[in-house]
PDB file of N, CA and C in Angstrom:
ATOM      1  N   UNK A   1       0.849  -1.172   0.000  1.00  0.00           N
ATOM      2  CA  UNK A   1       0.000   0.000   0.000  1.00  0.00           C
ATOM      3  C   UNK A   1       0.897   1.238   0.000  1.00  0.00           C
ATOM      4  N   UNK A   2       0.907   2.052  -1.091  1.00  0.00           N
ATOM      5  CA  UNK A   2       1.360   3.667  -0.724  1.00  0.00           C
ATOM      6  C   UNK A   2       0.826   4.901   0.010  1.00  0.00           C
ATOM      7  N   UNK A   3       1.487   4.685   0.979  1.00  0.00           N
ATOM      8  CA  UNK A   3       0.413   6.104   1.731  1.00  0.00           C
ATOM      9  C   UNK A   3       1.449   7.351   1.889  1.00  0.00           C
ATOM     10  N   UNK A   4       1.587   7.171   0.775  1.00  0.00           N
ATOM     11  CA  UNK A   4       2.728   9.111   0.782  1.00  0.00           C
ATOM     12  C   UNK A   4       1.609   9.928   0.729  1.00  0.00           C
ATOM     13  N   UNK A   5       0.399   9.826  -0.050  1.00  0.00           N
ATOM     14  CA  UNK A   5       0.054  11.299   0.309  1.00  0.00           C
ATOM     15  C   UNK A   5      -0.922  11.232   1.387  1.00  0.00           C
ATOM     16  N   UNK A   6      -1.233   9.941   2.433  1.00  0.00           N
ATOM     17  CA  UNK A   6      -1.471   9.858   3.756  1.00  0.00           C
ATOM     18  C   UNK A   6      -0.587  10.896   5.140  1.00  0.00           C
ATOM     19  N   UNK A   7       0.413  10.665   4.713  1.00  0.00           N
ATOM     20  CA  UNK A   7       2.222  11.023   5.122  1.00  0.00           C
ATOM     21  C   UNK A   7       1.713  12.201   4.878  1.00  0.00           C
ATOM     22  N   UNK A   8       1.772  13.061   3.783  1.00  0.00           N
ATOM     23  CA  UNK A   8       1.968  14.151   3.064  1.00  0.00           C
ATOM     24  C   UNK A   8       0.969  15.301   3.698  1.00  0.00           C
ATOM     25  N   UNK A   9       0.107  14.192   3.799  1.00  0.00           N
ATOM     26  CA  UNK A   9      -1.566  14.895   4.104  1.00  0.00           C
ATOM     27  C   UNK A   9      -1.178  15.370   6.048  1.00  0.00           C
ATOM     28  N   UNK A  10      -0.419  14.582   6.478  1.00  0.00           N
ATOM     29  CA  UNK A  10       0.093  14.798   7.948  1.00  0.00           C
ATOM     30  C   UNK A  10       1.031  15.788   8.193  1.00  0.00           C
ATOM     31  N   UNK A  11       1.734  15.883   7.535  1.00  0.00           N
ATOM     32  CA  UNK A  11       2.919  16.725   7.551  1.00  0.00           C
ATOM     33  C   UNK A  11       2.192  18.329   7.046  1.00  0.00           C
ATOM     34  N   UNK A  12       1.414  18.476   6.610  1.00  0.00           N
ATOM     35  CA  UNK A  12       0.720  19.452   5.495  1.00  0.00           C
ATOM     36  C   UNK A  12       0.202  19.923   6.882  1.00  0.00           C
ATOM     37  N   UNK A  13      -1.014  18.971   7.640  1.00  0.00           N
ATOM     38  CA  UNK A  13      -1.540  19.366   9.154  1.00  0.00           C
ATOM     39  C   UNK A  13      -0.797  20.125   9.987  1.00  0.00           C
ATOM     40  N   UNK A  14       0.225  19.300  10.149  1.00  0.00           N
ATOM     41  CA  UNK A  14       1.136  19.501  11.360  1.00  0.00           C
ATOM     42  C   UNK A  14       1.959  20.821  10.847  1.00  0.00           C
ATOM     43  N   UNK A  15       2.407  20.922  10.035  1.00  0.00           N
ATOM     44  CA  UNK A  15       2.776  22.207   9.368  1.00  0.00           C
ATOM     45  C   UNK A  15       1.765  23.612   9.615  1.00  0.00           C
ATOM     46  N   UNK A  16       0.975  23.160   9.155  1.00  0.00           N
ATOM     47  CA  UNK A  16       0.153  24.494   8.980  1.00  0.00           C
ATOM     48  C   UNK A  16       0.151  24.971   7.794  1.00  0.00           C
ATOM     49  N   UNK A  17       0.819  24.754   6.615  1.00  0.00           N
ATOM     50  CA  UNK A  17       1.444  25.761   5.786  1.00  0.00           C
ATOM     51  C   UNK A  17       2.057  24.755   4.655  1.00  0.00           C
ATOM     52  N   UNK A  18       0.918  25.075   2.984  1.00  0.00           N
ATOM     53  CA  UNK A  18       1.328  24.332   2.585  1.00  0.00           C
ATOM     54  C   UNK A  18       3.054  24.272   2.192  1.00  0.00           C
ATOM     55  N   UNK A  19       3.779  25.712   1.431  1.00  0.00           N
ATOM     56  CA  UNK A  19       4.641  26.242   1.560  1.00  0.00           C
ATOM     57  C   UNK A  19       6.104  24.986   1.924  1.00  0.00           C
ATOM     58  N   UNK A  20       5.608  25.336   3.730  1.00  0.00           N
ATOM     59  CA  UNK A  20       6.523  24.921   4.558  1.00  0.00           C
ATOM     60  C   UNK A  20       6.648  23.269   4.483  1.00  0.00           C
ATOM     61  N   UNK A  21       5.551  22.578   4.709  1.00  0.00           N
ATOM     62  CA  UNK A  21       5.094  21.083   4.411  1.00  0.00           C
ATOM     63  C   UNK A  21       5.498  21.036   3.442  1.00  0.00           C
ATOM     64  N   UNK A  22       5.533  21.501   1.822  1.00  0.00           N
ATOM     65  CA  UNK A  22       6.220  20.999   0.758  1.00  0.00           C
ATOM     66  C   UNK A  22       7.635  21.434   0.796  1.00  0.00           C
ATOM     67  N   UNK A  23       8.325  22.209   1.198  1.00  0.00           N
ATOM     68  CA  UNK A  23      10.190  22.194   1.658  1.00  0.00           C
ATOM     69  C   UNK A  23       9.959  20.978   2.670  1.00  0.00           C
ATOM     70  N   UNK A  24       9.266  20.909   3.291  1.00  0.00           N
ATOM     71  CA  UNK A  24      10.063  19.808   4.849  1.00  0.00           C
ATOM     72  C   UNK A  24       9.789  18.223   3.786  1.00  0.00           C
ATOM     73  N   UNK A  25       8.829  17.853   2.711  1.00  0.00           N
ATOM     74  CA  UNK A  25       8.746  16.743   1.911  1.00  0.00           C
ATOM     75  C   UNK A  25       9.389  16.920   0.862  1.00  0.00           C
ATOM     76  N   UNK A  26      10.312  17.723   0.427  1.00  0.00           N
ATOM     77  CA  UNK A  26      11.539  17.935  -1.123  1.00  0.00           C
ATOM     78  C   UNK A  26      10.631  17.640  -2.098  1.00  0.00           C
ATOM     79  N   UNK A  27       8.627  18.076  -1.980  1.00  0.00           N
ATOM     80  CA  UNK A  27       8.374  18.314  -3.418  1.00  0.00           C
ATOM     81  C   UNK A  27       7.808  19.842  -3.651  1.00  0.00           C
ATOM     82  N   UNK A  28       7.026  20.126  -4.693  1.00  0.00           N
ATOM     83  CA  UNK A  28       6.572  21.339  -4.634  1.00  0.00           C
ATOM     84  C   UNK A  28       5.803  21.927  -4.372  1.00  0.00           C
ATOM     85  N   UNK A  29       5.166  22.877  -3.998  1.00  0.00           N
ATOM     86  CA  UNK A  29       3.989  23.236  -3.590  1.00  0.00           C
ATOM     87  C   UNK A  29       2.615  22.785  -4.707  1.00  0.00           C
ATOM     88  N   UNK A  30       2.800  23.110  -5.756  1.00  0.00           N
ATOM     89  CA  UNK A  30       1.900  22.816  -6.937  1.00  0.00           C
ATOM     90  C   UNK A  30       1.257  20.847  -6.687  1.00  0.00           C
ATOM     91  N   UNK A  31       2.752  19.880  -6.430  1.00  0.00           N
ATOM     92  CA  UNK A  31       2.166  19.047  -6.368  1.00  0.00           C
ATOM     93  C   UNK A  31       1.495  18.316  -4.884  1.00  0.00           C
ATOM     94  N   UNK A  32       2.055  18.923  -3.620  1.00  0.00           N
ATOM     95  CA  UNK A  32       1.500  18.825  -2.735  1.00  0.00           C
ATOM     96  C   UNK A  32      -0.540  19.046  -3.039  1.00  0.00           C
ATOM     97  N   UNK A  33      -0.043  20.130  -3.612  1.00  0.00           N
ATOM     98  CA  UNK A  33      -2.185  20.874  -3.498  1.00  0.00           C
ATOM     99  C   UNK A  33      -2.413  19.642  -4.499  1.00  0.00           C
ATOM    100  N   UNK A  34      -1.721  19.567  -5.623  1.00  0.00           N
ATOM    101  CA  UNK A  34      -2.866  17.873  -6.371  1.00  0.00           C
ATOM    102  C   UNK A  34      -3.208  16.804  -5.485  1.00  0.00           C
ATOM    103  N   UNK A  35      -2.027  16.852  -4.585  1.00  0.00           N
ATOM    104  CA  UNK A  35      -2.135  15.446  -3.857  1.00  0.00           C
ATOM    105  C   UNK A  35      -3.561  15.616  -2.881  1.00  0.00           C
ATOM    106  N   UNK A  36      -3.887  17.110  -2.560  1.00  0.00           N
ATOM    107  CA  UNK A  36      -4.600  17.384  -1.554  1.00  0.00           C
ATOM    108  C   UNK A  36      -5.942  16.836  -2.424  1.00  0.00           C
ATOM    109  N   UNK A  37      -6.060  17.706  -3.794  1.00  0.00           N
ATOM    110  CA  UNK A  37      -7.176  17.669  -4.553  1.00  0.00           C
ATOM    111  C   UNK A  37      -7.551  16.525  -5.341  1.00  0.00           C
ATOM    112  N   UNK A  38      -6.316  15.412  -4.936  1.00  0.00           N
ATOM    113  CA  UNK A  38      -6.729  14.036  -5.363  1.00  0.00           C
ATOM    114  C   UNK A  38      -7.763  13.479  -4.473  1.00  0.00           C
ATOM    115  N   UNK A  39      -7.259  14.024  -2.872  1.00  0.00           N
ATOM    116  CA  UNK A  39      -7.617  12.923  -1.564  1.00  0.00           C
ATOM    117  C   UNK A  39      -8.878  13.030  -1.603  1.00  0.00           C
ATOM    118  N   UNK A  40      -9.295  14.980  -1.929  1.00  0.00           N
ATOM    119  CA  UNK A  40     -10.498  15.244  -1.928  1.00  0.00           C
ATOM    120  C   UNK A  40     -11.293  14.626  -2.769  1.00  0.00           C
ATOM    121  N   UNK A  41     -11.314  14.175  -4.306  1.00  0.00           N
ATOM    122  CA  UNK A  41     -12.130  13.698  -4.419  1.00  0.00           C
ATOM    123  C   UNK A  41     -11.992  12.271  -4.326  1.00  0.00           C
ATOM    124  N   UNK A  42     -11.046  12.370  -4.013  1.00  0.00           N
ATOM    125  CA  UNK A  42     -11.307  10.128  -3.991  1.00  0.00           C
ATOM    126  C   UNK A  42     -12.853  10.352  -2.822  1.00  0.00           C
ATOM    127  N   UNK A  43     -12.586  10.913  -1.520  1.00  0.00           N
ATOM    128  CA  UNK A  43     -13.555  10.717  -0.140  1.00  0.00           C
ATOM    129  C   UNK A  43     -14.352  11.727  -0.983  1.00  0.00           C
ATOM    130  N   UNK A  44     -14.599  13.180  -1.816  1.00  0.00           N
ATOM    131  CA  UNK A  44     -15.456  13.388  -2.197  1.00  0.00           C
ATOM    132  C   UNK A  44     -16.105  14.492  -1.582  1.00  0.00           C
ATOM    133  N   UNK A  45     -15.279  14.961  -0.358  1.00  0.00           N
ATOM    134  CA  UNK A  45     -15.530  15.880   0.713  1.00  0.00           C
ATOM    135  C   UNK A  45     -14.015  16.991   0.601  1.00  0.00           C
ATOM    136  N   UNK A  46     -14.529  18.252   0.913  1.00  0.00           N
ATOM    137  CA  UNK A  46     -13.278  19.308   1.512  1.00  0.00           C
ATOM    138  C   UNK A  46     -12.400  18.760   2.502  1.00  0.00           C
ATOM    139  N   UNK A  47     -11.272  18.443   2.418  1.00  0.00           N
ATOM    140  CA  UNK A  47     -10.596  18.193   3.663  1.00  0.00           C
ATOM    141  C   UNK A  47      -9.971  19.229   4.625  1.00  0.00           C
ATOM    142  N   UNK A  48      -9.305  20.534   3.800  1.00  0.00           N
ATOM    143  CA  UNK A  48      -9.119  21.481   4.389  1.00  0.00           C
ATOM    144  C   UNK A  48      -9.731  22.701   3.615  1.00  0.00           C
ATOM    145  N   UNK A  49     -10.352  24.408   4.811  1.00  0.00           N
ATOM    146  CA  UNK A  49     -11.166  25.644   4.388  1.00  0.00           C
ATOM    147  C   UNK A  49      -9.350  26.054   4.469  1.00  0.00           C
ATOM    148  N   UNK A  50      -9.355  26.347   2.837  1.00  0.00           N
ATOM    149  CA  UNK A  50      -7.762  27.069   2.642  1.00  0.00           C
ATOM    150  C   UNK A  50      -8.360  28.325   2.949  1.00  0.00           C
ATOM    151  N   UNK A  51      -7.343  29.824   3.531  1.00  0.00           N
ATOM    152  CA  UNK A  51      -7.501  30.900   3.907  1.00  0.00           C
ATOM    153  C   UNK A  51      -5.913  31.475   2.788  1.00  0.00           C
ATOM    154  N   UNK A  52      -6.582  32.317   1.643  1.00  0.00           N
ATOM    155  CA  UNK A  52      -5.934  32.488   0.876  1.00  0.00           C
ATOM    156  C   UNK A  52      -5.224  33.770   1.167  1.00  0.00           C
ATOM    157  N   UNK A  53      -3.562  33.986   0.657  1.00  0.00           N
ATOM    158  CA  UNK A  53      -3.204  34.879   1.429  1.00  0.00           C
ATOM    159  C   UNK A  53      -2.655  35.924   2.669  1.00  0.00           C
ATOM    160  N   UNK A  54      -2.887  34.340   3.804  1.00  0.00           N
ATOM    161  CA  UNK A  54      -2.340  35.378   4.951  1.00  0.00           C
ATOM    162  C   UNK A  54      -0.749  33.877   5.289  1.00  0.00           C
ATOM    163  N   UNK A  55      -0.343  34.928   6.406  1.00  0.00           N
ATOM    164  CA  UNK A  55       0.763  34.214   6.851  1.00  0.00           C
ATOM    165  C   UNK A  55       0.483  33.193   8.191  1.00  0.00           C
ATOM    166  N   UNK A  56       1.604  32.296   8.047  1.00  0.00           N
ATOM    167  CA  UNK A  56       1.323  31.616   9.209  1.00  0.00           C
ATOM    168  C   UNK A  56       0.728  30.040   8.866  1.00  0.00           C
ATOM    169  N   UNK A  57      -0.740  29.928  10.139  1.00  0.00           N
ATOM    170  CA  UNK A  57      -1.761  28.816   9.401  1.00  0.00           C
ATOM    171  C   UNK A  57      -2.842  29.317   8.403  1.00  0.00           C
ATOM    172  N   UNK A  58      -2.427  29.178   7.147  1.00  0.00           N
ATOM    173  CA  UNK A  58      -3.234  29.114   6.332  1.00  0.00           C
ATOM    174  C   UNK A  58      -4.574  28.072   6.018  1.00  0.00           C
ATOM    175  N   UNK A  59      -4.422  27.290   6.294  1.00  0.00           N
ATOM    176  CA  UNK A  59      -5.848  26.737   6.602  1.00  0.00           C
ATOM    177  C   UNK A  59      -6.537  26.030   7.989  1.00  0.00           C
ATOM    178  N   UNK A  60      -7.598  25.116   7.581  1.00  0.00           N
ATOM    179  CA  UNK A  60      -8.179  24.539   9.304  1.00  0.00           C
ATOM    180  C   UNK A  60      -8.619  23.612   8.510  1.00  0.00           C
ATOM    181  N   UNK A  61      -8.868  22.311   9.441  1.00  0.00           N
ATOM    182  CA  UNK A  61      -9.326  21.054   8.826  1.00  0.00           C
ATOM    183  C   UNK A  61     -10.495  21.117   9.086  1.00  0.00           C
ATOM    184  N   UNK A  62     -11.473  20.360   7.867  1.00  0.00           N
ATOM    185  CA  UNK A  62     -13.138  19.988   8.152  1.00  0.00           C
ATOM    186  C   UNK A  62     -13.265  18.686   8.757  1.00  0.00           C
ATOM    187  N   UNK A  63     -14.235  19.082   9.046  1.00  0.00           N
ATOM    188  CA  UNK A  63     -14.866  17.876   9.974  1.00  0.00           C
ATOM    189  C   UNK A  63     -13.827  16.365   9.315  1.00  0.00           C
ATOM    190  N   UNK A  64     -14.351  16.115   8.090  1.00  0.00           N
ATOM    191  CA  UNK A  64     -13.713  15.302   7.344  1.00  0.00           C
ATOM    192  C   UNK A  64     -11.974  15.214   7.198  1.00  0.00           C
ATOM    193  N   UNK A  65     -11.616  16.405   7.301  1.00  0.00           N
ATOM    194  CA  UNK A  65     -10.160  16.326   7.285  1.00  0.00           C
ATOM    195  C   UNK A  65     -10.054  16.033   8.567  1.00  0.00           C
ATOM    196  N   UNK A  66     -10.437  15.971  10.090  1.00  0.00           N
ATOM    197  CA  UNK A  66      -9.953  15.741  11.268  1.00  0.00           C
ATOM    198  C   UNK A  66      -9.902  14.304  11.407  1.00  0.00           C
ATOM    199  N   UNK A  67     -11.225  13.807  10.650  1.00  0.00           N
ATOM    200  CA  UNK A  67     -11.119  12.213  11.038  1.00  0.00           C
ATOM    201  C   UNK A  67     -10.276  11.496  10.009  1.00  0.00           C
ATOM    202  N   UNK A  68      -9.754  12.187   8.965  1.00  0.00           N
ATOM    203  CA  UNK A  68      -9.050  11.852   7.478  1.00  0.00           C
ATOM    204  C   UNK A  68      -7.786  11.437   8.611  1.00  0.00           C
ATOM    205  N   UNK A  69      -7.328  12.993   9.209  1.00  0.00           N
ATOM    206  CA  UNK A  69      -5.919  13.166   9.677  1.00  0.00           C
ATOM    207  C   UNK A  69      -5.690  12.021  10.904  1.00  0.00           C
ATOM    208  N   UNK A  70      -6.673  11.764  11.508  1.00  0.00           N
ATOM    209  CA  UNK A  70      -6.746  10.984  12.379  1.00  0.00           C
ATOM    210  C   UNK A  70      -6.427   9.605  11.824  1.00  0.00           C
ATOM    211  N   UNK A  71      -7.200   9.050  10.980  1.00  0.00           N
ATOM    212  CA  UNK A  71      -6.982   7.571  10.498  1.00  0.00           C
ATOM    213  C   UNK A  71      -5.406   7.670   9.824  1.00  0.00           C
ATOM    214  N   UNK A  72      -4.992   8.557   9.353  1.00  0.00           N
ATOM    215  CA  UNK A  72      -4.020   8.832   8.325  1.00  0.00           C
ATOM    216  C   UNK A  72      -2.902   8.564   9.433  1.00  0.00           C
ATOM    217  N   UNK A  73      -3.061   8.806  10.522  1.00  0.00           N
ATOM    218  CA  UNK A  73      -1.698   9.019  11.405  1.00  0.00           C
ATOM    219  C   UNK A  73      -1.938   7.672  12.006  1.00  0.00           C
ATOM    220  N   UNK A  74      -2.714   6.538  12.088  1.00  0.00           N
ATOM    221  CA  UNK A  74      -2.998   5.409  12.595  1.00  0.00           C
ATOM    222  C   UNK A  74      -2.356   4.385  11.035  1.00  0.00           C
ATOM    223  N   UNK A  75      -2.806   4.643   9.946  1.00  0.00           N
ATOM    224  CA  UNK A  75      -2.416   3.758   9.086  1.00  0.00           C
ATOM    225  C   UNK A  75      -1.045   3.980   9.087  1.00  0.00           C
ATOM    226  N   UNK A  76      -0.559   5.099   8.864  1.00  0.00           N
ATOM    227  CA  UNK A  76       0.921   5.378   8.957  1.00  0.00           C
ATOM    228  C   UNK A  76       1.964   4.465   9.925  1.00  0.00           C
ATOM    229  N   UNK A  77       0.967   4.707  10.686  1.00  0.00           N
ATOM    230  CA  UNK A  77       1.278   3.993  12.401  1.00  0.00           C
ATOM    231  C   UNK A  77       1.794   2.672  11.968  1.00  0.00           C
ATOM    232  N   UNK A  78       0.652   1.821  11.297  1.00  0.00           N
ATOM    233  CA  UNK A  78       0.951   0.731  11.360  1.00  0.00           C
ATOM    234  C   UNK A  78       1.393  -0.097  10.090  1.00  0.00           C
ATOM    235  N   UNK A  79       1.608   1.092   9.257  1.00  0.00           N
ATOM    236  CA  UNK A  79       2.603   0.502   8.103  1.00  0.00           C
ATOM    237  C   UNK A  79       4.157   0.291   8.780  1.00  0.00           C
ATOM    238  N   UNK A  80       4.298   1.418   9.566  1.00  0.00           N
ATOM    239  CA  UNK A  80       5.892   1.604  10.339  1.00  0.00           C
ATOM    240  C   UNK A  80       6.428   0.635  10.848  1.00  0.00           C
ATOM    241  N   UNK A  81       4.938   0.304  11.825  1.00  0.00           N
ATOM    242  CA  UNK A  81       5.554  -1.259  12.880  1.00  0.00           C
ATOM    243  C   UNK A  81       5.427  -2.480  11.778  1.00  0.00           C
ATOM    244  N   UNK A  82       4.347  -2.757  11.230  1.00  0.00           N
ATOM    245  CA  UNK A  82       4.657  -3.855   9.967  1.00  0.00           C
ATOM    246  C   UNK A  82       5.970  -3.863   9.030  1.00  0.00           C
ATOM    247  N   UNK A  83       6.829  -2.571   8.532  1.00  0.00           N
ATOM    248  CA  UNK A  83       7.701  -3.219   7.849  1.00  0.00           C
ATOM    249  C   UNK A  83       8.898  -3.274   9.424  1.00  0.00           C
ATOM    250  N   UNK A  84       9.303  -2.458  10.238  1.00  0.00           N
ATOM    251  CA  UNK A  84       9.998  -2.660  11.396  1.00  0.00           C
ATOM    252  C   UNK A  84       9.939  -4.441  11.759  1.00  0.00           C
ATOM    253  N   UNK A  85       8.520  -4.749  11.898  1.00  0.00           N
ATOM    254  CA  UNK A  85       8.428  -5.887  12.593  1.00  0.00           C
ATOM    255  C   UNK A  85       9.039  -7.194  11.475  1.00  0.00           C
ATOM    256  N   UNK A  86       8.469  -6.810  10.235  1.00  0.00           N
ATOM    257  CA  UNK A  86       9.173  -7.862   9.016  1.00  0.00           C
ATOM    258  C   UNK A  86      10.549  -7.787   8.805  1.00  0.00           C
ATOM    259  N   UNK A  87      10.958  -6.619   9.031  1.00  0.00           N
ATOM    260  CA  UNK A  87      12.631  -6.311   8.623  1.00  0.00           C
ATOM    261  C   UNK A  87      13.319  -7.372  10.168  1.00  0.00           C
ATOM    262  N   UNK A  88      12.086  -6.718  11.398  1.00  0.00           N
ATOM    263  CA  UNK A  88      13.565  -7.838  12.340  1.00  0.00           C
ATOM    264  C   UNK A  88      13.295  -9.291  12.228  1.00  0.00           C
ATOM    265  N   UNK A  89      12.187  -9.705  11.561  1.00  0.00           N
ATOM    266  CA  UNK A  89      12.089 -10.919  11.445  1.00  0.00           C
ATOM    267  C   UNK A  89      13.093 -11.864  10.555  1.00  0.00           C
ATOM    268  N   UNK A  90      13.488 -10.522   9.122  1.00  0.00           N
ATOM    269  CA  UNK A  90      14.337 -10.942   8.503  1.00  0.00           C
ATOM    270  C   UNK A  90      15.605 -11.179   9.047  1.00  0.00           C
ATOM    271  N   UNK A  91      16.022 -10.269  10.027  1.00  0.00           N
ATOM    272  CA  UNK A  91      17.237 -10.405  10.015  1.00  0.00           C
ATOM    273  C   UNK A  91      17.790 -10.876  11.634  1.00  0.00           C
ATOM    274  N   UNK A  92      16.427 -11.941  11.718  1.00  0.00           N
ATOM    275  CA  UNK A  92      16.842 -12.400  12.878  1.00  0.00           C
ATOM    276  C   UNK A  92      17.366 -13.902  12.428  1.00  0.00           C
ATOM    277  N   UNK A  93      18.597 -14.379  13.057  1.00  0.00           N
ATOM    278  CA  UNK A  93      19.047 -15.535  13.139  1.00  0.00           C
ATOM    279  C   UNK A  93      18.659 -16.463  13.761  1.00  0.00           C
ATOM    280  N   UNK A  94      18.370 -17.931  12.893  1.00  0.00           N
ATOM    281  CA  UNK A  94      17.596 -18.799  13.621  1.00  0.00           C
ATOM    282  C   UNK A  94      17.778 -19.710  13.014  1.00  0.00           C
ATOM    283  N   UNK A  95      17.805 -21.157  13.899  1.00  0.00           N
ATOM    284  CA  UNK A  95      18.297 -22.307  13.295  1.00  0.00           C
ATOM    285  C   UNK A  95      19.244 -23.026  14.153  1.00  0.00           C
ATOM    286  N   UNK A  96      20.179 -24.521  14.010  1.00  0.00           N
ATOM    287  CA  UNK A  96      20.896 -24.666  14.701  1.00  0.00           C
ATOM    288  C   UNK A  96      22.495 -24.573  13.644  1.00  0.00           C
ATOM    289  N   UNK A  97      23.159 -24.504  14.202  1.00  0.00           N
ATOM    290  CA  UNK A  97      24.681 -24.099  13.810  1.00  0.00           C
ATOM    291  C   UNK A  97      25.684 -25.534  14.127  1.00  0.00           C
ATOM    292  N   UNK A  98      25.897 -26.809  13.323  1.00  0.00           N
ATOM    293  CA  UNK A  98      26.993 -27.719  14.207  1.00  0.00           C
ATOM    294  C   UNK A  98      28.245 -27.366  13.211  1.00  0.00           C
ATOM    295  N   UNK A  99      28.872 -27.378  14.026  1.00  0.00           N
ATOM    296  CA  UNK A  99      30.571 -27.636  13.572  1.00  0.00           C
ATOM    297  C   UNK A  99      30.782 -28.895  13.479  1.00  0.00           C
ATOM    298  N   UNK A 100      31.720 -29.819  12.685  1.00  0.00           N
ATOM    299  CA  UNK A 100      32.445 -30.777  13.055  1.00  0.00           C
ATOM    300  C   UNK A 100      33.827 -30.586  13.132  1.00  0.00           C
ATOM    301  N   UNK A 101      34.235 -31.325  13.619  1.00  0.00           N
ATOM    302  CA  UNK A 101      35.803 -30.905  13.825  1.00  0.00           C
ATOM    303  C   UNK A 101      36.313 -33.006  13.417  1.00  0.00           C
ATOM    304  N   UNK A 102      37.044 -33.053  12.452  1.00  0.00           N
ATOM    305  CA  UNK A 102      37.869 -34.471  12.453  1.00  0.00           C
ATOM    306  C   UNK A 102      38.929 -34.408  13.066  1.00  0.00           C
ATOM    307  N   UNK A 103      39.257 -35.610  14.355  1.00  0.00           N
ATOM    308  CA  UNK A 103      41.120 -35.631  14.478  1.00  0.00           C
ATOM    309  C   UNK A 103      41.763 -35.938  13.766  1.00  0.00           C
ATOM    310  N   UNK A 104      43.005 -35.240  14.352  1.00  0.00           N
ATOM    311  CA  UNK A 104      43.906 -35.167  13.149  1.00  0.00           C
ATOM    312  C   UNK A 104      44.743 -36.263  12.480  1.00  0.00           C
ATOM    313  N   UNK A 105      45.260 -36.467  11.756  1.00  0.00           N
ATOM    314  CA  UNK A 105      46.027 -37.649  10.597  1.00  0.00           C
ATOM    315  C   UNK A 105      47.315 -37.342  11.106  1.00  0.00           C
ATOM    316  N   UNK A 106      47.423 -38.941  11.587  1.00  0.00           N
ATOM    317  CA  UNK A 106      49.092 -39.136  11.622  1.00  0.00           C
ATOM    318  C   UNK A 106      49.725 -38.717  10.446  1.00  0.00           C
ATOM    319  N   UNK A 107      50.751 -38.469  10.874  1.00  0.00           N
ATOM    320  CA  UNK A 107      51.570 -37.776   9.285  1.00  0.00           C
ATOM    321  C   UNK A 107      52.820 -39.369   9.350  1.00  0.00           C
ATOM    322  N   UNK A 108      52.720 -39.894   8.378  1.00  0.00           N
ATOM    323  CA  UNK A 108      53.760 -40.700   7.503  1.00  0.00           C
ATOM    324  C   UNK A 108      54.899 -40.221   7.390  1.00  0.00           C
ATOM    325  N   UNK A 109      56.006 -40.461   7.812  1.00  0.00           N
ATOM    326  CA  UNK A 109      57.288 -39.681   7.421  1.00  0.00           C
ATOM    327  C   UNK A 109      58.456 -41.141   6.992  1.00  0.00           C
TER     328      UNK A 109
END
């Protein structure tokens, strides 16, 4: 599952500012707002009342964006611990280990 613009959509919150949220994610502002105006219509609802123009927090979340941001920071959640938990599974060692050892050969001289 890709949830970058789950991620994106969090960072955008927590920011305040689309601006700032697209420097702190290395893309641009232009494609941050598609990503916004994708989410919107996939759910079909406003997620954020943008306030065009001033400094600072430029927008506030709707009803819909609070419970968006909410699930968004829970799926996130548990994409993190799922690959964490698969990665130590990978690279945990397991199994048994025997050595043999043969004695050694008279040497012929």
């Amino acid at each position: 599952m890709d949830t970058s613009y789950y991620y994106n959509f969090i960072i955008l919150v927590q920011t305040g500012n689309m601006t700032q949220a697209a420097n702190i994610l290395h893309i641009t502002q232009p494609a941050l707002s598609k990503q916004l105006k994708y989410l919107e219509a996939e759910f079909g609802t406003p997620l954020l009342h943008i306030k065009r123009g001033q400094r600072g927090a430029n927008f506030r979340l709707t009803e819909a964006g609070r419970i968006f941001y909410e699930k968004a920071q829970q799926l996130c959640a548990i994409e993190e611990a799922t690959y964490e938990d698969v990665k130590r599974l990978n690279s945990a060692v397991e199994g048994t280990l025997r050595i043999t050892a043969h004695p050694p050969r008279a040497q012929r001289g």
